[in-house]
PDB file of N, CA and C in Angstrom:
ATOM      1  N   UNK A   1      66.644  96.458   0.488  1.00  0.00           N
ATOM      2  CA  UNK A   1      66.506  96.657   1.915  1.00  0.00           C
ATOM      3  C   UNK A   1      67.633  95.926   2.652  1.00  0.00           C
ATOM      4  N   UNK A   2      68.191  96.990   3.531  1.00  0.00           N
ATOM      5  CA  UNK A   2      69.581  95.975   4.251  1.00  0.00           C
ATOM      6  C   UNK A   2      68.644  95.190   5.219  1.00  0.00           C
ATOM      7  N   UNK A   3      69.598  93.807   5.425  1.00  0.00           N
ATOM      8  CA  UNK A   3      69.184  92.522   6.517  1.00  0.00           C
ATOM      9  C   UNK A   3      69.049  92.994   7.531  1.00  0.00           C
ATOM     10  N   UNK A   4      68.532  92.572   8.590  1.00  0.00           N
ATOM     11  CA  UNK A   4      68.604  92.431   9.717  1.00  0.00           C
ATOM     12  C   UNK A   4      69.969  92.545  10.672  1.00  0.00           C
ATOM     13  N   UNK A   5      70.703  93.273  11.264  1.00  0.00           N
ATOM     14  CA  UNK A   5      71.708  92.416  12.333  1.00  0.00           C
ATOM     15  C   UNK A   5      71.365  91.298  12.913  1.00  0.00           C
ATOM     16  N   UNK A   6      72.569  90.273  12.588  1.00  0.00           N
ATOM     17  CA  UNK A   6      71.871  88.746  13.344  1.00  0.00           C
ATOM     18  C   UNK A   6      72.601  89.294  15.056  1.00  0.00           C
ATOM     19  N   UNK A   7      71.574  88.186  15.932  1.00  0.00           N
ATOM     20  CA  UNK A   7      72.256  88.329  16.865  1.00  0.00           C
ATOM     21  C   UNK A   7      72.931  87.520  17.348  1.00  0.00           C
ATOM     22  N   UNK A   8      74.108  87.559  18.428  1.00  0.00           N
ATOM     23  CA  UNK A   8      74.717  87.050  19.510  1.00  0.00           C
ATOM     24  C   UNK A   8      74.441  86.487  20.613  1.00  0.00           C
ATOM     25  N   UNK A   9      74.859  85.187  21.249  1.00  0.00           N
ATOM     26  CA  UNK A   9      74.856  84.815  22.874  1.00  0.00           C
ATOM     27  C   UNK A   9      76.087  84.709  22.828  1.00  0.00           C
ATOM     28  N   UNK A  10      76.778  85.302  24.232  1.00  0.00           N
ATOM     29  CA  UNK A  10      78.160  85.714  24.574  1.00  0.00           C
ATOM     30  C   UNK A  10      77.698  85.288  26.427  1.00  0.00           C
ATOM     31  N   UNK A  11      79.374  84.957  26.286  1.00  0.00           N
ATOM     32  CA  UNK A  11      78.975  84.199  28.414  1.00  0.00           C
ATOM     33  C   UNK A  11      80.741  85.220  28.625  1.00  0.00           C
ATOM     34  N   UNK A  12      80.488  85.617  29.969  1.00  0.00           N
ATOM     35  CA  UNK A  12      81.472  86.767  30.165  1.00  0.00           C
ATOM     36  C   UNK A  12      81.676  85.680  31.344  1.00  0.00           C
ATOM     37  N   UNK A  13      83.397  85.894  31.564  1.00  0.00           N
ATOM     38  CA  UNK A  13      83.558  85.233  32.957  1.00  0.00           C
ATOM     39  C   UNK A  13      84.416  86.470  34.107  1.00  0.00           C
ATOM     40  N   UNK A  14      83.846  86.599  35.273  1.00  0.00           N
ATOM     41  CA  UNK A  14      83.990  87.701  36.358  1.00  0.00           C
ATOM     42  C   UNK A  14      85.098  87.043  36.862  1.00  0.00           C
ATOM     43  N   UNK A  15      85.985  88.209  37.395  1.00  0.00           N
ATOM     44  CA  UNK A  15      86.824  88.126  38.415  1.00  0.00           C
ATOM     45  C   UNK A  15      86.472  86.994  39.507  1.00  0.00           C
ATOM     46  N   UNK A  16      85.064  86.494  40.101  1.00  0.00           N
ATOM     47  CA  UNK A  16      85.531  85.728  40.712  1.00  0.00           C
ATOM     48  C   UNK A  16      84.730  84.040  40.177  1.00  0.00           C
ATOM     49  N   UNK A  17      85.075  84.451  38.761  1.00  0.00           N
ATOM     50  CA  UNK A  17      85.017  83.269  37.816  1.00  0.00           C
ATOM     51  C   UNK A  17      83.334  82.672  37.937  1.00  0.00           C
ATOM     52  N   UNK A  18      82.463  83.422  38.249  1.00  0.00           N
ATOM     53  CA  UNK A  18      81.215  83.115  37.868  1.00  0.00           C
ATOM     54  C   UNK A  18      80.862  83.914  36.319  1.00  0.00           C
ATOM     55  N   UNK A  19      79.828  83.188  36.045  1.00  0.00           N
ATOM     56  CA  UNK A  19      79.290  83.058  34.288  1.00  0.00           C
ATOM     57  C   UNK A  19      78.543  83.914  34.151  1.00  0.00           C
ATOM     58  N   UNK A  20      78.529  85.052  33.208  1.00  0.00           N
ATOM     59  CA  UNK A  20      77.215  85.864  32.974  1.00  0.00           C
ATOM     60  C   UNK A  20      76.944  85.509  31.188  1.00  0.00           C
ATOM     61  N   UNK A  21      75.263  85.251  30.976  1.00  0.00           N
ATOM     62  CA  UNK A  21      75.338  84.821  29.557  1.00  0.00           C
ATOM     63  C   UNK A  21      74.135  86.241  29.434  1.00  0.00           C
ATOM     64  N   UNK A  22      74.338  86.922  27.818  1.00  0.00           N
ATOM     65  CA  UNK A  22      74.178  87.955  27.763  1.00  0.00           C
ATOM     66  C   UNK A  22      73.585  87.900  25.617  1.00  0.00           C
ATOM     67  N   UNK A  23      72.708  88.149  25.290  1.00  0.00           N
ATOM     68  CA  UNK A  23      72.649  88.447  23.879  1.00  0.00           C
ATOM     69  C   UNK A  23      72.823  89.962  23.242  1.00  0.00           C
ATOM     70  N   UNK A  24      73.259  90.139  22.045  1.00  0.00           N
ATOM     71  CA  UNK A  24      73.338  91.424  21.866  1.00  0.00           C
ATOM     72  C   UNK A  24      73.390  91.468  19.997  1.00  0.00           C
ATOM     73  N   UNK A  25      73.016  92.594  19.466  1.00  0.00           N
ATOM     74  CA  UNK A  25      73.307  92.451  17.988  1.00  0.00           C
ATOM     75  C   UNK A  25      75.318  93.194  17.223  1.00  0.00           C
ATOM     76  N   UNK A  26      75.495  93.398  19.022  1.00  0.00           N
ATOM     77  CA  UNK A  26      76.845  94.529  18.774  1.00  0.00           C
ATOM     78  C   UNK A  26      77.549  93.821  19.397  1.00  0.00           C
ATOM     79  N   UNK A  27      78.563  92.939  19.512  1.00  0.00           N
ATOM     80  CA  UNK A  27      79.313  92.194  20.615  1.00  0.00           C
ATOM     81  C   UNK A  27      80.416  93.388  21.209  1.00  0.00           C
ATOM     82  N   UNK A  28      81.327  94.105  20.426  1.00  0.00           N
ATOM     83  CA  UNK A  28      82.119  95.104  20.618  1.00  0.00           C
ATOM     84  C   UNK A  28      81.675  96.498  21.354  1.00  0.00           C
ATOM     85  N   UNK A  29      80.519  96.469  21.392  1.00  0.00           N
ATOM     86  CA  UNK A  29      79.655  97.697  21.861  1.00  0.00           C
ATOM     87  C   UNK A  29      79.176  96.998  23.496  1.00  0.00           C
ATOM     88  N   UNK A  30      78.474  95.908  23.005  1.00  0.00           N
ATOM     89  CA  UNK A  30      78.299  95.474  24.755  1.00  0.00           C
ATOM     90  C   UNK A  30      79.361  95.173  25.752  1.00  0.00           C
ATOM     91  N   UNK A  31      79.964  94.601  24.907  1.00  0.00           N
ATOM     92  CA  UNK A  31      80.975  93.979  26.041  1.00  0.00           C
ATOM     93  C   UNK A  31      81.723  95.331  26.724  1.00  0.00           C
ATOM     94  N   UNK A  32      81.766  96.606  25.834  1.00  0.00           N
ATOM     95  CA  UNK A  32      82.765  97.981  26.539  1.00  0.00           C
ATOM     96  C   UNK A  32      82.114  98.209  27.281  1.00  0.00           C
ATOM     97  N   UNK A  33      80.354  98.072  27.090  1.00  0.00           N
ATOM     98  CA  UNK A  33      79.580  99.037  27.876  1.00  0.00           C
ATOM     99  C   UNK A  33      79.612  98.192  29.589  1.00  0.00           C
ATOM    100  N   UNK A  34      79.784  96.820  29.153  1.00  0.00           N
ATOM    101  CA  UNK A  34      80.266  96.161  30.660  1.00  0.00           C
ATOM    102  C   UNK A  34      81.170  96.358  31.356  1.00  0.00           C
ATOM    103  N   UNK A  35      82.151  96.395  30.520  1.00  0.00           N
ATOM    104  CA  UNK A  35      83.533  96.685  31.197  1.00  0.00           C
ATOM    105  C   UNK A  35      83.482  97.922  31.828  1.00  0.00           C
ATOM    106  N   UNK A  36      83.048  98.792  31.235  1.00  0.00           N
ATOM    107  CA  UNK A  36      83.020 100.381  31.841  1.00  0.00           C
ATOM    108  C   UNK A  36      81.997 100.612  33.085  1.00  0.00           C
ATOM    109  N   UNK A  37      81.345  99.728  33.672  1.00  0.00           N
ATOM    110  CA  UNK A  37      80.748  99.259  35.074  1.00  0.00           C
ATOM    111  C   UNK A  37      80.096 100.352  35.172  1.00  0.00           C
ATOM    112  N   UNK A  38      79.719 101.323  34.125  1.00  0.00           N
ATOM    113  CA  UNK A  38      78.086 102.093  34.146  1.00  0.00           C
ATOM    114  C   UNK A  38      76.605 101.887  34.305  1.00  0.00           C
ATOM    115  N   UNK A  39      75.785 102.999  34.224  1.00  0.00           N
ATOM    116  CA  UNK A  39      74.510 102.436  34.053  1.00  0.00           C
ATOM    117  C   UNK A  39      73.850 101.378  33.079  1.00  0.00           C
ATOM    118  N   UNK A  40      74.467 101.050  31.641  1.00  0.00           N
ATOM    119  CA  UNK A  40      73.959 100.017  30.846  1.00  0.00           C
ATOM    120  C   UNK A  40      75.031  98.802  30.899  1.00  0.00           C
ATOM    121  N   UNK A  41      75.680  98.732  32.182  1.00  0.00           N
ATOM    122  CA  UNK A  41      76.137  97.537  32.257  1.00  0.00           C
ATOM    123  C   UNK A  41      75.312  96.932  33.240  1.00  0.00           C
ATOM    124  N   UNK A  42      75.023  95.247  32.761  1.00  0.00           N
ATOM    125  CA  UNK A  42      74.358  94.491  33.767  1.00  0.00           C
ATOM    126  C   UNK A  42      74.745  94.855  35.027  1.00  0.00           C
ATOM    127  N   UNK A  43      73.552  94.630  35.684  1.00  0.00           N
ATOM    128  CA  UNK A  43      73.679  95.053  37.207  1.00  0.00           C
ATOM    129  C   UNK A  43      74.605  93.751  37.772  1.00  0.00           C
ATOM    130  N   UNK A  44      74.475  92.461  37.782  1.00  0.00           N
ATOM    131  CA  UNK A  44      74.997  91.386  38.068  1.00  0.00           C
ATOM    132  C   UNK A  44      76.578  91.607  38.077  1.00  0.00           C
ATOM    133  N   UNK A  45      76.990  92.425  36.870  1.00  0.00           N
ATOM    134  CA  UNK A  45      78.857  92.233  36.453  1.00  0.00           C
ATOM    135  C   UNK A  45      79.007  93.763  37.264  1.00  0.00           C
ATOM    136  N   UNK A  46      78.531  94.454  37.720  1.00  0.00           N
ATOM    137  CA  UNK A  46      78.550  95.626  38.297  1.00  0.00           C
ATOM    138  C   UNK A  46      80.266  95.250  39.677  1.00  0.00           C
ATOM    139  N   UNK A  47      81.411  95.983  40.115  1.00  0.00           N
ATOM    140  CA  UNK A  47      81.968  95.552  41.034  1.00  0.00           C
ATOM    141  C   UNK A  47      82.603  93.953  40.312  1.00  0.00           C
ATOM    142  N   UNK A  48      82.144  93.251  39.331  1.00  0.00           N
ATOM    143  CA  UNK A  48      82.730  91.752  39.410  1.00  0.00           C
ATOM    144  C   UNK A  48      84.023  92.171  38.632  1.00  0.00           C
ATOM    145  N   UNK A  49      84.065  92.956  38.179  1.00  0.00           N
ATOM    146  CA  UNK A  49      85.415  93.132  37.213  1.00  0.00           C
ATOM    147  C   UNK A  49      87.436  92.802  37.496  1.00  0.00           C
ATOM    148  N   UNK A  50      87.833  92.020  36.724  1.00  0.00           N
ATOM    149  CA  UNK A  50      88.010  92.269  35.376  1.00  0.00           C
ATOM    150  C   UNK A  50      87.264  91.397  34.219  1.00  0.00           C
ATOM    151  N   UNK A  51      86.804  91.791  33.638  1.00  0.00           N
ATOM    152  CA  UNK A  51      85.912  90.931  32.851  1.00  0.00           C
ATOM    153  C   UNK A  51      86.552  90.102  31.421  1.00  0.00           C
ATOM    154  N   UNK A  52      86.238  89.106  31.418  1.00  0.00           N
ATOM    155  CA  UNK A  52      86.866  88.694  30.072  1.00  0.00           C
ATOM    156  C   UNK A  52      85.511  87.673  29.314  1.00  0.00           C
ATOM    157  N   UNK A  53      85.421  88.103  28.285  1.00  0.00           N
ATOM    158  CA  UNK A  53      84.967  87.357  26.896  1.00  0.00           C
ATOM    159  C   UNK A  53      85.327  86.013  26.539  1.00  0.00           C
ATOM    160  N   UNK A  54      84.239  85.284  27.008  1.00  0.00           N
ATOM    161  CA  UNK A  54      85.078  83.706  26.990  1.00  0.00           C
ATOM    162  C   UNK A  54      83.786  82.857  26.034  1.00  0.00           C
ATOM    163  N   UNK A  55      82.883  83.156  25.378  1.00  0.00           N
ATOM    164  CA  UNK A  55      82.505  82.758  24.242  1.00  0.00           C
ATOM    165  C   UNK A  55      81.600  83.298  23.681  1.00  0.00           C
ATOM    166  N   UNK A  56      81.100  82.808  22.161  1.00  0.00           N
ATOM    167  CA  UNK A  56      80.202  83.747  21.681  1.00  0.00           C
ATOM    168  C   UNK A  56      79.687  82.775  20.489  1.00  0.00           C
ATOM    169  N   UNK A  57      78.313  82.854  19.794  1.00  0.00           N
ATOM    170  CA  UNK A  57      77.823  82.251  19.266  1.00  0.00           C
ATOM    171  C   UNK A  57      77.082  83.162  18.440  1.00  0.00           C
ATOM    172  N   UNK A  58      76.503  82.563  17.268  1.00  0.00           N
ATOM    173  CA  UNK A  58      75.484  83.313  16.496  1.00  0.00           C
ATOM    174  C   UNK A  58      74.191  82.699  17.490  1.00  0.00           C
ATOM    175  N   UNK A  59      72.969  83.929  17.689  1.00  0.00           N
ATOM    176  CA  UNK A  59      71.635  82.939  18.202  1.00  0.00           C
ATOM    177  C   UNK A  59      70.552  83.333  17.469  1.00  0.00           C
ATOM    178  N   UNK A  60      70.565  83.800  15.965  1.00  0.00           N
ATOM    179  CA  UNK A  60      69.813  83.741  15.250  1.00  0.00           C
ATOM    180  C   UNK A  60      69.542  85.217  14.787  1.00  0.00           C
ATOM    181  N   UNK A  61      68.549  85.523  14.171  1.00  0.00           N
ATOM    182  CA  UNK A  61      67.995  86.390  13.147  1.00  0.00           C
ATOM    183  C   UNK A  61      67.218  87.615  13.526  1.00  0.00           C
ATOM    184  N   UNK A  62      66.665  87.282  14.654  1.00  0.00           N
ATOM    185  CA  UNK A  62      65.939  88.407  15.645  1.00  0.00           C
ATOM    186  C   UNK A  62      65.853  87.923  17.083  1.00  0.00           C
ATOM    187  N   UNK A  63      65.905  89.278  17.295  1.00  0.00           N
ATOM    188  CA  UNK A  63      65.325  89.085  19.296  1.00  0.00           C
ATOM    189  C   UNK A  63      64.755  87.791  19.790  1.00  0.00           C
ATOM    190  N   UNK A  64      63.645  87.308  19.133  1.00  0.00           N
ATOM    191  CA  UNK A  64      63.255  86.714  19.932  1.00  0.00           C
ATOM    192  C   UNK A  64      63.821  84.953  19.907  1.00  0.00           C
ATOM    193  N   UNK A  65      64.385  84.838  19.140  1.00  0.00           N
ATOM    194  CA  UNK A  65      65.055  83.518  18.248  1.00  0.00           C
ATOM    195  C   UNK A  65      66.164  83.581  19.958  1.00  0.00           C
ATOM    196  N   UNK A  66      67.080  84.845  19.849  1.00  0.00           N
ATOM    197  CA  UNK A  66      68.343  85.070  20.704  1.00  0.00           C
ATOM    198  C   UNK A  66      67.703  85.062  21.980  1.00  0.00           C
ATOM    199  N   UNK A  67      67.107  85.342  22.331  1.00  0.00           N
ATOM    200  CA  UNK A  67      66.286  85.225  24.032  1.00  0.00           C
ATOM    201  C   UNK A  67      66.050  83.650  24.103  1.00  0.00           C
ATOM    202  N   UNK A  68      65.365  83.342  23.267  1.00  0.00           N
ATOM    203  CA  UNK A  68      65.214  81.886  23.790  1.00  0.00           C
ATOM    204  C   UNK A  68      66.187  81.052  23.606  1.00  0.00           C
ATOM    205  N   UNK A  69      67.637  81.278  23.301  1.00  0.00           N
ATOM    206  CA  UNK A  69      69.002  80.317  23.051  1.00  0.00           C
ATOM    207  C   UNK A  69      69.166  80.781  24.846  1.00  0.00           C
ATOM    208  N   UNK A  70      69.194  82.404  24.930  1.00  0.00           N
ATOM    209  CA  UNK A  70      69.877  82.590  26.174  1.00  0.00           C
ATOM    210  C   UNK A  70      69.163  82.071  27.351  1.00  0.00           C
ATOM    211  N   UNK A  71      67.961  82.147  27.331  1.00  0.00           N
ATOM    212  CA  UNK A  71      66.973  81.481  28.521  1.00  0.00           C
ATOM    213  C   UNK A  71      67.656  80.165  28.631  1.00  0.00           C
ATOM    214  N   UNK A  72      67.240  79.029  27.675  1.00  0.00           N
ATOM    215  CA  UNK A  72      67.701  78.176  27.562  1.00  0.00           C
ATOM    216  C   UNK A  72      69.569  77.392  28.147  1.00  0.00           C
ATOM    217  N   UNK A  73      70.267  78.504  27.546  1.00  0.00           N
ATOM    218  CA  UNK A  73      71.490  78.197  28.085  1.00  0.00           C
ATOM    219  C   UNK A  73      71.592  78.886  29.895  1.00  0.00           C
ATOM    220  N   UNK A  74      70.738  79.743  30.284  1.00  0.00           N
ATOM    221  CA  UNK A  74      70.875  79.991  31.796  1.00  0.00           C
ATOM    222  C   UNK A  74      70.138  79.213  32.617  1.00  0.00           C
ATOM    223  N   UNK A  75      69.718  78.442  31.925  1.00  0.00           N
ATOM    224  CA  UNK A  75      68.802  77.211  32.646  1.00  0.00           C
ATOM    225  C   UNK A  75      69.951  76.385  33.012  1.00  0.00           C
ATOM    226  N   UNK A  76      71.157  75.930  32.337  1.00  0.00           N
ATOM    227  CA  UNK A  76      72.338  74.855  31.943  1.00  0.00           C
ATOM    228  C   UNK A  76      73.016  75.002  33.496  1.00  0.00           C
ATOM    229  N   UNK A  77      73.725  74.007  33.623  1.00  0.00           N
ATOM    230  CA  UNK A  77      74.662  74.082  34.870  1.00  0.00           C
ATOM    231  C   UNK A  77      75.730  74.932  34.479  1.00  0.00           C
ATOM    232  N   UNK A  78      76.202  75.219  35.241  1.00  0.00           N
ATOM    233  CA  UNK A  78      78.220  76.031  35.157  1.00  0.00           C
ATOM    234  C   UNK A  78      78.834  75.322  34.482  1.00  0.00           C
ATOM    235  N   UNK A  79      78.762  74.200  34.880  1.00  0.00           N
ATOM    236  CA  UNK A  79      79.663  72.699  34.028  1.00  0.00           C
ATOM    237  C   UNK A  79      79.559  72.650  32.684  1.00  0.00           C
ATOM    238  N   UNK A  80      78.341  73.116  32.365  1.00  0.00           N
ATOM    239  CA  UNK A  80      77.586  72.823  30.782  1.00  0.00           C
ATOM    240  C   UNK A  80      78.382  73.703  30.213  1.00  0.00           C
ATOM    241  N   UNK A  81      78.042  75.040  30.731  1.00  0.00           N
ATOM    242  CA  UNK A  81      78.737  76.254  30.311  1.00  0.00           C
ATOM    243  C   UNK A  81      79.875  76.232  29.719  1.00  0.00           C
ATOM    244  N   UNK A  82      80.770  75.861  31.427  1.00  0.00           N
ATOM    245  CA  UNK A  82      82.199  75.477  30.790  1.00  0.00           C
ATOM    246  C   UNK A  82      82.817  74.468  29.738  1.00  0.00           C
ATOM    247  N   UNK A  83      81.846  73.367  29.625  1.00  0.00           N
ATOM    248  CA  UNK A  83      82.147  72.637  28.473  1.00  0.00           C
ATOM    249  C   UNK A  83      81.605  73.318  27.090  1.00  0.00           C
ATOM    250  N   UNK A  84      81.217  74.284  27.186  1.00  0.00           N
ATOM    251  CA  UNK A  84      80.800  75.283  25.850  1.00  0.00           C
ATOM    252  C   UNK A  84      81.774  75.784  25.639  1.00  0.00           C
ATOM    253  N   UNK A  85      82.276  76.330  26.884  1.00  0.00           N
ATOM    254  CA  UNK A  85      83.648  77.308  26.533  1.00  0.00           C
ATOM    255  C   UNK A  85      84.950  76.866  25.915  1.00  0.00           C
ATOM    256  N   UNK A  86      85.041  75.753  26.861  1.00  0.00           N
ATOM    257  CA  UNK A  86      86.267  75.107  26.232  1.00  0.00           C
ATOM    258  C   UNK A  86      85.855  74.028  24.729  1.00  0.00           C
ATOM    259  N   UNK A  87      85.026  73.680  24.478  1.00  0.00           N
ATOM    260  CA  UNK A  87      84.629  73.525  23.137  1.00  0.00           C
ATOM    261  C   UNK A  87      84.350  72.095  23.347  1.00  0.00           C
ATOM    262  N   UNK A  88      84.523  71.181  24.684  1.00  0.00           N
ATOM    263  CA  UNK A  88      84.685  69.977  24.155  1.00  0.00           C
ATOM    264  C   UNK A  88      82.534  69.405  24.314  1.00  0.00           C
ATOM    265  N   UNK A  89      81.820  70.570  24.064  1.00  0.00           N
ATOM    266  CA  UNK A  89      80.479  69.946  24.127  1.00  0.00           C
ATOM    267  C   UNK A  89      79.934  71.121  22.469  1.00  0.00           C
ATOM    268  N   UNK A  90      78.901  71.027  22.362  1.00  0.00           N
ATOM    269  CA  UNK A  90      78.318  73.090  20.829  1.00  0.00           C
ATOM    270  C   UNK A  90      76.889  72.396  21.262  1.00  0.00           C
ATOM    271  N   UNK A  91      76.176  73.206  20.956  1.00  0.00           N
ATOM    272  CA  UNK A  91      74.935  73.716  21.196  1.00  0.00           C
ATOM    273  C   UNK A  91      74.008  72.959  20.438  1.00  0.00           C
ATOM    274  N   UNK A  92      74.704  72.204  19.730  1.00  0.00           N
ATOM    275  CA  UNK A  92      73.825  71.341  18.700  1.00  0.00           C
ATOM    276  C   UNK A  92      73.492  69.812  19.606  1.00  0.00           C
ATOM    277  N   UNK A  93      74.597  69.612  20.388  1.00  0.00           N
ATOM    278  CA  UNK A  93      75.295  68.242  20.973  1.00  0.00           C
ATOM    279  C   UNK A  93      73.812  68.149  22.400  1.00  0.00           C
ATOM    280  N   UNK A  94      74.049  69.636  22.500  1.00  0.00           N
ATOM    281  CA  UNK A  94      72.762  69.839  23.918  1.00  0.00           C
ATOM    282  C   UNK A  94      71.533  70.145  23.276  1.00  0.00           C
ATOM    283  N   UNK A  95      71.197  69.771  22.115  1.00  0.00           N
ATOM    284  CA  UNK A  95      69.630  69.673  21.604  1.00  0.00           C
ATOM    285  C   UNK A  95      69.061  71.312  21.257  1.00  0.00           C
ATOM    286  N   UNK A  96      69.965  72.530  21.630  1.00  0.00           N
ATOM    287  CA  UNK A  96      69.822  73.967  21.432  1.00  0.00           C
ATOM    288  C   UNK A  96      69.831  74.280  20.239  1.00  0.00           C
ATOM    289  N   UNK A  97      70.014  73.638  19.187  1.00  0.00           N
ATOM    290  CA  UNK A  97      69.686  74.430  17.801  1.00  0.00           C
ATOM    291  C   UNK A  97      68.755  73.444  17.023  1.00  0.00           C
ATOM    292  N   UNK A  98      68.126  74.132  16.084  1.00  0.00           N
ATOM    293  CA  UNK A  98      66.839  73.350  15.745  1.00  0.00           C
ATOM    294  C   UNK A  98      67.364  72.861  13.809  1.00  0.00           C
TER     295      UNK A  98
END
């Protein structure tokens, strides 16, 4: 029996440099479907474009494992965020992985 797709938390940063954090099991598939500012792109990044891919993480094994990394990290300040992005904090350091 093939595995599971593990999934993704990915944080997109908008044209006017606010944070969208987003899970998915396809990173290459979501992120087009954002960029292309259609109906299955978040309503939030809708108009924010140009969009760029500014990090990405494994958040586990199923849905519900990846919802609760992303809840969790949209709880975080901007600051937090950005110290995710630029690397100088990981998810382990903020008590997020078990």
């Amino acid at each position: 029996m093939k595995s599971p797709a593990p999934w993704f938390l990915y944080i997109i940063r908008c044209a006017d440099n606010s944070l969208y954090t987003g899970i998915t099991i396809d990173l290459d598939r979501r992120f087009a479907e954002h960029q292309a500012q259609g109906k299955k792109c978040a309503k939030y990044l809708r108009g924010k474009a140009p969009l760029e891919l500014v990090f990405t993480t494994p958040a586990g094994a199923n849905k519900s494992e990846a919802s609760k990394l992303e809840r969790q990290i949209k709880r975080r300040s901007k600051q937090t965020k950005e110290r995710l992005i630029q690397g100088t904090t990981t998810l382990a350091t903020l008590g997020l992985l078990e």
